[in-house]
Protein backbone atom coordinates (compact mmCIF):
# COMPACT_ATOMS: atom_id res chain seq x y z
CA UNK A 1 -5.48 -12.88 -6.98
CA UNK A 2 -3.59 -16.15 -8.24
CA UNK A 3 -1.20 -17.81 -6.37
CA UNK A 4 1.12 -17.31 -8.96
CA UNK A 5 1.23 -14.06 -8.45
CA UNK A 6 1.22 -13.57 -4.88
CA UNK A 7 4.62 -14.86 -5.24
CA UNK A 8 5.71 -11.59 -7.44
CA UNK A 9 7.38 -9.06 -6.38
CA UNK A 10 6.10 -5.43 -7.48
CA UNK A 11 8.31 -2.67 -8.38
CA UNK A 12 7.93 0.63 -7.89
CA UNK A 13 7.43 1.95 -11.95
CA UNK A 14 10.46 4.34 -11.28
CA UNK A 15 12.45 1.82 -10.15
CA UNK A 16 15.41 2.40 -12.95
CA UNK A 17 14.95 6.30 -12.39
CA UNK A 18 18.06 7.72 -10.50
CA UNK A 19 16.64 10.32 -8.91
CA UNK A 20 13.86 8.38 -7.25
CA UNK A 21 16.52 5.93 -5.42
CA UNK A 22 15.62 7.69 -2.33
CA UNK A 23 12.19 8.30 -2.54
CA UNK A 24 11.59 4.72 -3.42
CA UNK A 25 13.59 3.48 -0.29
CA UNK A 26 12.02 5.56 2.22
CA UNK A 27 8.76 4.78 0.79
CA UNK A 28 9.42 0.56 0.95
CA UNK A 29 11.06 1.03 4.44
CA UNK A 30 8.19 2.93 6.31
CA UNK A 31 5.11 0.59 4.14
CA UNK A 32 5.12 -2.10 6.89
CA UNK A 33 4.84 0.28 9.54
CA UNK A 34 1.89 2.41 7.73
CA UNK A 35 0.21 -1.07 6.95
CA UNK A 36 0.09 -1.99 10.61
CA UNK A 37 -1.45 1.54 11.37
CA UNK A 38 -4.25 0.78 8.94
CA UNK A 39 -5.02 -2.51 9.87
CA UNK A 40 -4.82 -0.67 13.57
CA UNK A 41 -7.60 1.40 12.66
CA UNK A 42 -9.55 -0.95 10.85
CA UNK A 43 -9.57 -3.50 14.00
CA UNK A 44 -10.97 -0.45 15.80
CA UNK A 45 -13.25 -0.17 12.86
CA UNK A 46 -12.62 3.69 12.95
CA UNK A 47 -13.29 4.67 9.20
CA UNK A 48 -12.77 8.44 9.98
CA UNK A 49 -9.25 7.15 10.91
CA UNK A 50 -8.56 4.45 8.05
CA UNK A 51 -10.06 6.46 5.70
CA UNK A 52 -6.97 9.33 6.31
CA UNK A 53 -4.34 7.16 6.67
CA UNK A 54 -5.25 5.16 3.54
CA UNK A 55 -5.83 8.80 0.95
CA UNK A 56 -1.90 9.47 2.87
CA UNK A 57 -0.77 6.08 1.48
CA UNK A 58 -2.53 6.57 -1.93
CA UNK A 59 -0.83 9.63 -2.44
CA UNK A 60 2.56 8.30 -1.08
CA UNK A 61 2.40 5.33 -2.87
CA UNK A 62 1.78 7.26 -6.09
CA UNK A 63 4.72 9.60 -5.82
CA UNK A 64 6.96 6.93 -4.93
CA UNK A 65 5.59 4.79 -8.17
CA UNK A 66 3.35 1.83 -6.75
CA UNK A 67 0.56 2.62 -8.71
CA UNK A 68 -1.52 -0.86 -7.32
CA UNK A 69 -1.00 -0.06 -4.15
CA UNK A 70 -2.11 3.55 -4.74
CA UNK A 71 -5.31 2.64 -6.58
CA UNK A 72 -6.25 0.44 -3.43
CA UNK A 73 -5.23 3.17 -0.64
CA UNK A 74 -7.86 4.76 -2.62
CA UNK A 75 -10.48 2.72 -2.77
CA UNK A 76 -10.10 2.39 0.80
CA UNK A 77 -10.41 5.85 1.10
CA UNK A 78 -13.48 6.38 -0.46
CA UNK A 79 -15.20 2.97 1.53
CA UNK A 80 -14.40 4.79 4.49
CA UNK A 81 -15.94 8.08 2.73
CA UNK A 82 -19.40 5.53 2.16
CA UNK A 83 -19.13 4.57 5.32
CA UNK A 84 -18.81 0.74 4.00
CA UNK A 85 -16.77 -0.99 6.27
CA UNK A 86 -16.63 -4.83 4.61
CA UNK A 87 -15.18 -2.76 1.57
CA UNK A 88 -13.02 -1.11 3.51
CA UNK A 89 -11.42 -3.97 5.38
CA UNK A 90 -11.16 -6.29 2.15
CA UNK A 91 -8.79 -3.11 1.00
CA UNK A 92 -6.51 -3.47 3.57
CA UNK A 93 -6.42 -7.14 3.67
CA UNK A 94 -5.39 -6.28 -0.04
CA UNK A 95 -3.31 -3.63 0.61
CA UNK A 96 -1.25 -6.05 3.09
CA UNK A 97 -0.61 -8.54 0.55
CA UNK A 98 0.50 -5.77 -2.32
CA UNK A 99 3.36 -4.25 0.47
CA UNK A 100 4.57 -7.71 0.99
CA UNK A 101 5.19 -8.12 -2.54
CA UNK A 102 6.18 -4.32 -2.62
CA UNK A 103 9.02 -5.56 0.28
CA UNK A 104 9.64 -8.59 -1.57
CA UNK A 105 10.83 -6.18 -4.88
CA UNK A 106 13.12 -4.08 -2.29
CA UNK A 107 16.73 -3.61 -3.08
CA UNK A 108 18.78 -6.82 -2.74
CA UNK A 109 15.74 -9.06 -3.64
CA UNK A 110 15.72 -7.11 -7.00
CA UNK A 111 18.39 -9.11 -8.68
């Protein structure tokens, strides 16, 4: 990742949909808390654990229209499924830096 664009915000890609106001917002307001699980469980290096919390966020993160962060929840997911844990943790070291941004895009900071 550039520098340049660790500085970006990311917006959800249903950001100008109406109806999605509220999913969006419960989604960006619960993300630090669900990051701090993962990184929990990959501390404990419990993949079982990591692995389920990460296909959760994948799927969140896709409903809620944070498509990067879904694709790494994922890949997460299925290093956990190999068993690969260097894989694993890299995903939530990148999965920490994509809900910063994802916080960074978050209603005031928008304008």
């Amino acid at each position: 990742m550039q520098d340049c664009d660790r500085a970006r915000p990311i917006y959800s890609i249903l950001h100008e949909d109406p109806a999605c106001v509220e999913v969006i917002d419960d989604f960006v307001v619960g993300v630090s808390e669900r990051v701090d699980h993962l990184q929990d469980a990959d501390s404990k290096a419990d993949l079982r654990e990591l692995g389920s919390l990460a296909a959760q966020l994948a799927l969140d993160a896709r409903t809620a229209g944070f498509t990067s962060l879904a694709e790494l929840a994922a890949a997460v997911e299925r290093a956990c499924g190999d068993r690969a844990a260097k894989p694993a943790h890299d995903g939530v070291v990148a999965i920490t830096e994509v809900a910063r941004r994802i916080r960074l895009g978050h209603r005031g900071a928008m304008s």
